[in-house]
C-alpha atoms as a PDB file:
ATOM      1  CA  UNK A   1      78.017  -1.235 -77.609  1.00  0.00           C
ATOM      2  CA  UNK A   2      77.758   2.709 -77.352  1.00  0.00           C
ATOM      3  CA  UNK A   3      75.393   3.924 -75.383  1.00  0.00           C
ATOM      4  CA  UNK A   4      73.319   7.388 -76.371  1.00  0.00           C
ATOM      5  CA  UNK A   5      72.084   8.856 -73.900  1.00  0.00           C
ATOM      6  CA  UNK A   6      69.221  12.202 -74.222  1.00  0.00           C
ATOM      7  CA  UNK A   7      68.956  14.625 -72.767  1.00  0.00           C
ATOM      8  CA  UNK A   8      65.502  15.677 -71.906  1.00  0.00           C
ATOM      9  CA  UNK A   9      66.203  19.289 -71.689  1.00  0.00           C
ATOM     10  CA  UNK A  10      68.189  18.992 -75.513  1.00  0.00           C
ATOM     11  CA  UNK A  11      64.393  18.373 -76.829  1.00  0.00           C
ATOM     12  CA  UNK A  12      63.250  21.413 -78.786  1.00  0.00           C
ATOM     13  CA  UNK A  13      60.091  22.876 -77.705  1.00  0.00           C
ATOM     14  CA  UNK A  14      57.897  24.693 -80.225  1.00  0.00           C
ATOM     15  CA  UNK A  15      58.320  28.253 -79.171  1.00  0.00           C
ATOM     16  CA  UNK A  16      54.972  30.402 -78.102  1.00  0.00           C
ATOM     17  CA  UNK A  17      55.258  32.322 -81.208  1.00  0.00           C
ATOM     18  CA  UNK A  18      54.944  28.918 -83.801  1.00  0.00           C
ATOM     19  CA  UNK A  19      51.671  29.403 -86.019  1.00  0.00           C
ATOM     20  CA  UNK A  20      50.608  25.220 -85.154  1.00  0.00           C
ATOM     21  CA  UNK A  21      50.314  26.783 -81.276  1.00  0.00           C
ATOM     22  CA  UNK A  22      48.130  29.641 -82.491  1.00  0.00           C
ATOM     23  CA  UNK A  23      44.386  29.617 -80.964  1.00  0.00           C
ATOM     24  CA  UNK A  24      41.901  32.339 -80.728  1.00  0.00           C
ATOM     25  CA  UNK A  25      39.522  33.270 -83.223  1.00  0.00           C
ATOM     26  CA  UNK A  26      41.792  36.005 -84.824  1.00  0.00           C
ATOM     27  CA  UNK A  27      44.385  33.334 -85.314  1.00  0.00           C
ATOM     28  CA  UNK A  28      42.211  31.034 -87.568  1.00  0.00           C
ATOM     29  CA  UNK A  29      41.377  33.652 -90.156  1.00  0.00           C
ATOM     30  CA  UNK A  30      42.637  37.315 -89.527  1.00  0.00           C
ATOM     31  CA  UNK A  31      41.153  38.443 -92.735  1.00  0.00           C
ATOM     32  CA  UNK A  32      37.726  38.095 -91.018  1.00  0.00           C
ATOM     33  CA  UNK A  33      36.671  40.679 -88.266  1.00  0.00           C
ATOM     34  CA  UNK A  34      34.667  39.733 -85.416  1.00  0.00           C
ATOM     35  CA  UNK A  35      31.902  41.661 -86.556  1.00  0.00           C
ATOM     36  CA  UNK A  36      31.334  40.057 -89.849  1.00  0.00           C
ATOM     37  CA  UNK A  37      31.215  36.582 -88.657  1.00  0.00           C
ATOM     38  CA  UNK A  38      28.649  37.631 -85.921  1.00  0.00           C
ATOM     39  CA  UNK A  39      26.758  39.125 -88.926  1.00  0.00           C
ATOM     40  CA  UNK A  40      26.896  35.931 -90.871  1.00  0.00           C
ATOM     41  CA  UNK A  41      25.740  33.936 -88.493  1.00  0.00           C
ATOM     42  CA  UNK A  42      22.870  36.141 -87.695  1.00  0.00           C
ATOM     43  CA  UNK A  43      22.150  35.827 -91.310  1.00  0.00           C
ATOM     44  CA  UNK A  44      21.935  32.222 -91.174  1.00  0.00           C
ATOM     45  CA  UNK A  45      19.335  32.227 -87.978  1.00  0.00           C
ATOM     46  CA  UNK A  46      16.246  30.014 -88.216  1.00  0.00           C
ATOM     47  CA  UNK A  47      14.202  32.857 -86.718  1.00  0.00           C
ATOM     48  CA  UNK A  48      10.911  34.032 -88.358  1.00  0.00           C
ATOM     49  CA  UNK A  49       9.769  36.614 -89.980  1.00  0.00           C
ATOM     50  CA  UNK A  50       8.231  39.465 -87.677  1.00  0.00           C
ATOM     51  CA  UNK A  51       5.382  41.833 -88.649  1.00  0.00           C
ATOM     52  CA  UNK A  52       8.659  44.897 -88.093  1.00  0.00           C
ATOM     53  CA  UNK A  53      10.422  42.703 -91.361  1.00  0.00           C
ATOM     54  CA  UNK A  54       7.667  42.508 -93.163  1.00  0.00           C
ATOM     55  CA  UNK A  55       5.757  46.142 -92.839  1.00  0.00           C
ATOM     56  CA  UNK A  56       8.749  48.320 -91.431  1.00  0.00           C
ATOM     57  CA  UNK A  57       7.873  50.437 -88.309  1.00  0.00           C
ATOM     58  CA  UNK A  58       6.543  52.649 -90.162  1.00  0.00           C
ATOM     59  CA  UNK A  59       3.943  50.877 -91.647  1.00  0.00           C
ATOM     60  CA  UNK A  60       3.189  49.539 -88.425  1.00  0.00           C
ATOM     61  CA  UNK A  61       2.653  52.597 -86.432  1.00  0.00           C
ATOM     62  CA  UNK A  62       0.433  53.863 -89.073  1.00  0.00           C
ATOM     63  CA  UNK A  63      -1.637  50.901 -89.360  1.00  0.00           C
ATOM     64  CA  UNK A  64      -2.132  50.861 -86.019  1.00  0.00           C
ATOM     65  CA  UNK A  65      -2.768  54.573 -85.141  1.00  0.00           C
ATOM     66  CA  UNK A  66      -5.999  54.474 -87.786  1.00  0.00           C
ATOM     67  CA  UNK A  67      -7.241  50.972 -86.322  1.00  0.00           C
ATOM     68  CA  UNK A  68      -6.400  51.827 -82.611  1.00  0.00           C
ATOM     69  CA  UNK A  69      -8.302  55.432 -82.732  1.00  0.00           C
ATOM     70  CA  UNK A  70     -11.467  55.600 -80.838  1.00  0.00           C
ATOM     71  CA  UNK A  71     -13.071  57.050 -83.498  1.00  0.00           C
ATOM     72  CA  UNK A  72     -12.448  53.837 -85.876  1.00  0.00           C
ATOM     73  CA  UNK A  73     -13.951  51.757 -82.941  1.00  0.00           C
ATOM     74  CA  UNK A  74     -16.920  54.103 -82.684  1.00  0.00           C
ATOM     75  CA  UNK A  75     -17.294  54.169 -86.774  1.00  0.00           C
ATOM     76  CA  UNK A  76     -16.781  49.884 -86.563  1.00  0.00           C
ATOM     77  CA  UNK A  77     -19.097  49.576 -83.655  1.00  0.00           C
ATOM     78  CA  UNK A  78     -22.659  51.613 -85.128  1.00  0.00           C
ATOM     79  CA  UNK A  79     -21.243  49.827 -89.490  1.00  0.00           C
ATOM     80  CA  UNK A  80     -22.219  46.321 -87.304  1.00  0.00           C
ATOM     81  CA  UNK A  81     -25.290  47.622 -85.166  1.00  0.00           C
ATOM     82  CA  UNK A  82     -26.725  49.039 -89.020  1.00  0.00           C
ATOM     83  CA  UNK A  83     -26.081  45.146 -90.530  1.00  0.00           C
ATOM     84  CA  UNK A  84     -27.626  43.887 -87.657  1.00  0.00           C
ATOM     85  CA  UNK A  85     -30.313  46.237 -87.822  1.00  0.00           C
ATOM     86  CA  UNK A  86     -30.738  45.427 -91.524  1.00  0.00           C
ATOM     87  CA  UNK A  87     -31.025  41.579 -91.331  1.00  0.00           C
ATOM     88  CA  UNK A  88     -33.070  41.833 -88.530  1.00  0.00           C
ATOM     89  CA  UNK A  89     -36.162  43.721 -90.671  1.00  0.00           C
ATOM     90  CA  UNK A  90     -34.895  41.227 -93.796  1.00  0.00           C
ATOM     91  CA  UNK A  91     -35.736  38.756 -91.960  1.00  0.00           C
ATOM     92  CA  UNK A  92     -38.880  39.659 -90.306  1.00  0.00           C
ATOM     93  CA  UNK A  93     -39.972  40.383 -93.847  1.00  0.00           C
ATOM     94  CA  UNK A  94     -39.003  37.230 -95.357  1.00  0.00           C
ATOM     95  CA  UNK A  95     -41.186  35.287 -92.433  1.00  0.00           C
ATOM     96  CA  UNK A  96     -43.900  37.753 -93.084  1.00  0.00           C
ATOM     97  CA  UNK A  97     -43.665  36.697 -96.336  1.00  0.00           C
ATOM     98  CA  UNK A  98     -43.011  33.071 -96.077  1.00  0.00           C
ATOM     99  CA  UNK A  99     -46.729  33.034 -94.216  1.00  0.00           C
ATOM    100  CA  UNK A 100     -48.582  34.703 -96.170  1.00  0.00           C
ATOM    101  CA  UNK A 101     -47.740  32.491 -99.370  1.00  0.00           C
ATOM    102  CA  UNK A 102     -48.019  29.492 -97.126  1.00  0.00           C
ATOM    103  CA  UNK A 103     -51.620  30.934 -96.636  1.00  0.00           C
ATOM    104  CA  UNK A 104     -52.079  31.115-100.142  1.00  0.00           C
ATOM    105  CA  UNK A 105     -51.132  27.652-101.021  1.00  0.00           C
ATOM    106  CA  UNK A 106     -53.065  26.363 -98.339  1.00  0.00           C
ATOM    107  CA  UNK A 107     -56.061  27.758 -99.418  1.00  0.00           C
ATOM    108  CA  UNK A 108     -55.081  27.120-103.007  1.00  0.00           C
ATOM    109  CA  UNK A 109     -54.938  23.545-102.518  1.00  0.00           C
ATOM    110  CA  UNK A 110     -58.345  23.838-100.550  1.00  0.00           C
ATOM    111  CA  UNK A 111     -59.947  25.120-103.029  1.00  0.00           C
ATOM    112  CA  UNK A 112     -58.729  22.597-105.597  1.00  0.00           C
ATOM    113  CA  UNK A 113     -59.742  19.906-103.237  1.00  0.00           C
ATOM    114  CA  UNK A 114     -63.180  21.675-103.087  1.00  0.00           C
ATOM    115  CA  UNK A 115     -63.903  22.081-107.022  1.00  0.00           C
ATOM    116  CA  UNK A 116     -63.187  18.787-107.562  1.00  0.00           C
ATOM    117  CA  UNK A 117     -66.364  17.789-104.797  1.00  0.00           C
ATOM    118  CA  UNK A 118     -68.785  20.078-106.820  1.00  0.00           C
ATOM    119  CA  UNK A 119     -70.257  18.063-108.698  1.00  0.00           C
ATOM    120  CA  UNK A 120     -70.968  15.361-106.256  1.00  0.00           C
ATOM    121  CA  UNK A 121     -72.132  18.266-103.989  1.00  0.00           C
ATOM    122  CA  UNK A 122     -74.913  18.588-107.480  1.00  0.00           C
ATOM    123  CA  UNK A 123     -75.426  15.425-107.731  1.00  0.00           C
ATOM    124  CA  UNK A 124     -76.686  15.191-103.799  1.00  0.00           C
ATOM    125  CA  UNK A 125     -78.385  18.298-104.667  1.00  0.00           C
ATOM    126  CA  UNK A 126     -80.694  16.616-107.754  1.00  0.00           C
ATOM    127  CA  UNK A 127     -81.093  13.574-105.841  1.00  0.00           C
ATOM    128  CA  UNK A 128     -82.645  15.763-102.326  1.00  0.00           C
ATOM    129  CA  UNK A 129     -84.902  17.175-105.042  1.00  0.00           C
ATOM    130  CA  UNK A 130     -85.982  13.888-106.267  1.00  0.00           C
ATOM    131  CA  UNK A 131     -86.437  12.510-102.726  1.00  0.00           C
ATOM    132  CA  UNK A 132     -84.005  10.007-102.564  1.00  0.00           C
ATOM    133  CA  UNK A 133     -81.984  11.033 -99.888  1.00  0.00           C
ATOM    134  CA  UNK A 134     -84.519   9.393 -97.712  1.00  0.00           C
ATOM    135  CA  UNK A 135     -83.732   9.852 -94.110  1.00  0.00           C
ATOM    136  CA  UNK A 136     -82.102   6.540 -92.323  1.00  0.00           C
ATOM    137  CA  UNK A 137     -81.057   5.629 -95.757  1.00  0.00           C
ATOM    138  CA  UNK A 138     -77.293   4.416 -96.697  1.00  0.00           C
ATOM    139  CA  UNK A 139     -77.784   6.607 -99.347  1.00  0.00           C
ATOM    140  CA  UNK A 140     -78.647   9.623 -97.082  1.00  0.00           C
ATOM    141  CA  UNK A 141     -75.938   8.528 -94.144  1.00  0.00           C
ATOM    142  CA  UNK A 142     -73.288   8.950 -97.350  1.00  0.00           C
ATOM    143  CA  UNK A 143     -74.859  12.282 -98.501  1.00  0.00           C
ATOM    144  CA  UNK A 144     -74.393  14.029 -95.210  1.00  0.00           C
ATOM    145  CA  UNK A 145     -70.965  12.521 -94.671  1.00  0.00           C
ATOM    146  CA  UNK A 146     -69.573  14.642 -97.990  1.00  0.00           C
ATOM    147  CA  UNK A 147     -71.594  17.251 -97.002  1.00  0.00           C
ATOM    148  CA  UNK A 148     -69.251  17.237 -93.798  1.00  0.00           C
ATOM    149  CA  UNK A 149     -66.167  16.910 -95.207  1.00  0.00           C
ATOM    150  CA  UNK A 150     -66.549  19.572 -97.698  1.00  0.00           C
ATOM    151  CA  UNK A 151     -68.150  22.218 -95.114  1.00  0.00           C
ATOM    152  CA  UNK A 152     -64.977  21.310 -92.894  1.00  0.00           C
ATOM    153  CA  UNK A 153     -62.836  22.247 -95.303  1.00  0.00           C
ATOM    154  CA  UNK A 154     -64.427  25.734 -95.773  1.00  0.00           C
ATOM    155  CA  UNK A 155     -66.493  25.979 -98.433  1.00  0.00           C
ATOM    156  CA  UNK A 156     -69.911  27.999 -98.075  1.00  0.00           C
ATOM    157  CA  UNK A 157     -72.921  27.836-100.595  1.00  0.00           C
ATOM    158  CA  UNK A 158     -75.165  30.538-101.353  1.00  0.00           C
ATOM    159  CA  UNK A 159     -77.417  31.241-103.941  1.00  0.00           C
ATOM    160  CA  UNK A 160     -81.015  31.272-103.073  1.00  0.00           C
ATOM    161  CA  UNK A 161     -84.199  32.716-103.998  1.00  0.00           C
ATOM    162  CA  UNK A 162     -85.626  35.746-102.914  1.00  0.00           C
ATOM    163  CA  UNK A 163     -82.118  37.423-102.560  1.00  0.00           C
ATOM    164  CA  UNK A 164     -81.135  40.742-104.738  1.00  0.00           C
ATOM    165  CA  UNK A 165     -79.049  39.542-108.032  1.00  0.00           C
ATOM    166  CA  UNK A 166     -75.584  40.557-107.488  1.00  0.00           C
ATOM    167  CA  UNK A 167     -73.378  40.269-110.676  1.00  0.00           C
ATOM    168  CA  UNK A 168     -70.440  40.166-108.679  1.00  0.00           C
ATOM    169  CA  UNK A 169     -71.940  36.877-107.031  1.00  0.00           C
ATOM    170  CA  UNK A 170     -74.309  35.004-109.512  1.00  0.00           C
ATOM    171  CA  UNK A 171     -74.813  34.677-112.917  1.00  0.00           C
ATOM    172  CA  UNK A 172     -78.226  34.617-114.193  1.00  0.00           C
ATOM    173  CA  UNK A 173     -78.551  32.360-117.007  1.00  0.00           C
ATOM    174  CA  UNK A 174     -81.974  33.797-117.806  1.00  0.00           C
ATOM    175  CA  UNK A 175     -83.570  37.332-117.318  1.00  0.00           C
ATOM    176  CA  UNK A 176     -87.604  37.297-116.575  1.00  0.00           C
ATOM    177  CA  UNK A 177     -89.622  40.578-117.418  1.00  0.00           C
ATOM    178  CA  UNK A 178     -92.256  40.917-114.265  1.00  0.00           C
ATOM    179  CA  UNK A 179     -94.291  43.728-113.836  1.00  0.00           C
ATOM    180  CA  UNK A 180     -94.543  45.296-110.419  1.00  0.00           C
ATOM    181  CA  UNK A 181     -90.450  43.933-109.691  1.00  0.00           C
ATOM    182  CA  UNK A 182     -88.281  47.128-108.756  1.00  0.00           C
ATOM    183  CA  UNK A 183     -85.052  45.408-108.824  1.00  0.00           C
ATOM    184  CA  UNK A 184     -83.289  42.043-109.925  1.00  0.00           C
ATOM    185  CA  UNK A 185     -84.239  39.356-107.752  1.00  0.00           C
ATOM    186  CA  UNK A 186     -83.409  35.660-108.276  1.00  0.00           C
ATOM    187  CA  UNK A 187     -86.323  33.697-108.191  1.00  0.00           C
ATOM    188  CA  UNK A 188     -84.727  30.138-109.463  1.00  0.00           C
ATOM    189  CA  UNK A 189     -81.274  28.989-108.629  1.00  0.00           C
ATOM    190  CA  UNK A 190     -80.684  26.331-111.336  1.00  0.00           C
ATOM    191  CA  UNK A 191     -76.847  25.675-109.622  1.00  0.00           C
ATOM    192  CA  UNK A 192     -75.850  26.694-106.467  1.00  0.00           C
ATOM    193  CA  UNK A 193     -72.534  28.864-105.703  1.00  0.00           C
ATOM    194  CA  UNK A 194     -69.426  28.076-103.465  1.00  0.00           C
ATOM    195  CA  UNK A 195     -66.763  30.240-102.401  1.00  0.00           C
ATOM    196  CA  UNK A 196     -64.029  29.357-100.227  1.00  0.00           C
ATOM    197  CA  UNK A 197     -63.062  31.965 -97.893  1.00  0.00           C
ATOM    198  CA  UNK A 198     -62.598  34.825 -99.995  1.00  0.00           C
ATOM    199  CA  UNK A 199     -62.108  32.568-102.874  1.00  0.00           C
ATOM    200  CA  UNK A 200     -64.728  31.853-105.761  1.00  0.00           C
ATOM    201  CA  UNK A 201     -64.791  28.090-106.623  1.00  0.00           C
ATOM    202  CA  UNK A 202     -68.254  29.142-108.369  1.00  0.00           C
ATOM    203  CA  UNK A 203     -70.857  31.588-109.178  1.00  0.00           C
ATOM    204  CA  UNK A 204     -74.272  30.767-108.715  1.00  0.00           C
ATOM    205  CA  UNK A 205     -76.235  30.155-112.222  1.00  0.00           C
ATOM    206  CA  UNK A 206     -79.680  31.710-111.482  1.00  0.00           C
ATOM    207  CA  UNK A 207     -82.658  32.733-113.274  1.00  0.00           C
ATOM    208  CA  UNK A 208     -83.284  37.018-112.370  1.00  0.00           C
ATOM    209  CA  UNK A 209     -87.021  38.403-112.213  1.00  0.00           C
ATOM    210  CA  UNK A 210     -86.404  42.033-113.950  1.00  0.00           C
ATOM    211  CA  UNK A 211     -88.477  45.206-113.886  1.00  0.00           C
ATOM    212  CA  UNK A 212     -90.347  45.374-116.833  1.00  0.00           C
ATOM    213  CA  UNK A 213     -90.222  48.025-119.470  1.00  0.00           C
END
């Protein structure tokens, strides 16, 4: 049998020069400058948007030079003292408001509450004039309890005779000629008045001694 022997220095080593021993990143694409690929990459960042990419510098400065002026501050600082200013008296008004039409409906629905006791308030009246509100009496005890409710609530009566006819207050239902009177003077009240405050649930119905002619 032959032997071969080899001979480790007759092994051919790739020289330095060989393109499969190339490294560095000129060697893997040469067409490609450094700069470029750095670019790329920067193109491909994750990075967000800053308020410089979206307005420019420009932009920026100016936007900030008007805001950032004492003078804007100044003009920003007496636009929110005149709002405040504003819906402060709005609203003082609207409470003003608010109570005086709360007033109004409260005496509203007084009065309403009043009218419709009127004519039991007559009927109390007739029966007094008939003597039947006998003192001590159930009937008398109820009387005066009405009586209290609806004088709680407000409600005044006048009418009476002897007093000077107002037109403003009573109607007179019936005019009487006598000689020697001066002026109008009721001398019958046929149905007493009520008012309410400064509310007229109803004019007194009276008969008026006249000055005759």
């Amino acid at each position: 049998m032959t032997d071969k022997n080899f001979d480790d220095n007759s092994a051919e080593v790739p020289g330095e020069g060989s393109d499969a021993q190339a490294s560095g990143p000129e060697s893997q694409n040469p067409d490609v400058p450094q700069d470029s690929a750095e670019a790329a990459a920067a193109e491909g960042s994750d990075d967000d948007f800053t308020v410089d990419d979206i307005l420019g510098t420009e932009q920026i400065d100016e936007a900030a030079s008007e805001d950032g002026s004492d003078a804007g501050v100044v003009d920003a600082e007496h636009a929110l003292l005149n709002d405040l200013k504003r819906l402060t008296a709005e609203y003082a008004n609207y409470r003003r408001r608010t109570e005086e039409q709360r007033h109004i409906e409260i005496a509203r629905a007084k009065g309403e509450a009043a009218k419709g006791m009127l004519p039991v308030l007559d009927d109390l009246d007739r029966a007094q004039q008939h003597g039947d509100l006998v003192e001590g009496s159930a009937f008398a005890v109820i009387a005066e309890k009405i009586r209290g409710v609806v004088e709680r609530l407000g409600v005044v009566a006048y009418g009476a005779a002897g007093e000077e006819f107002d037109p403003q207050q009573h109607e007179a239902i019936f005019q009487q000629p006598t000689p020697g009177a001066t002026t109008s003077t009721i001398v019958e009240v046929v149905e007493v008045g009520y008012r309410l405050g400064d509310v007229e649930l109803r004019p007194a119905k009276v008969v008026v001694a006249v000055p005759a002619e």
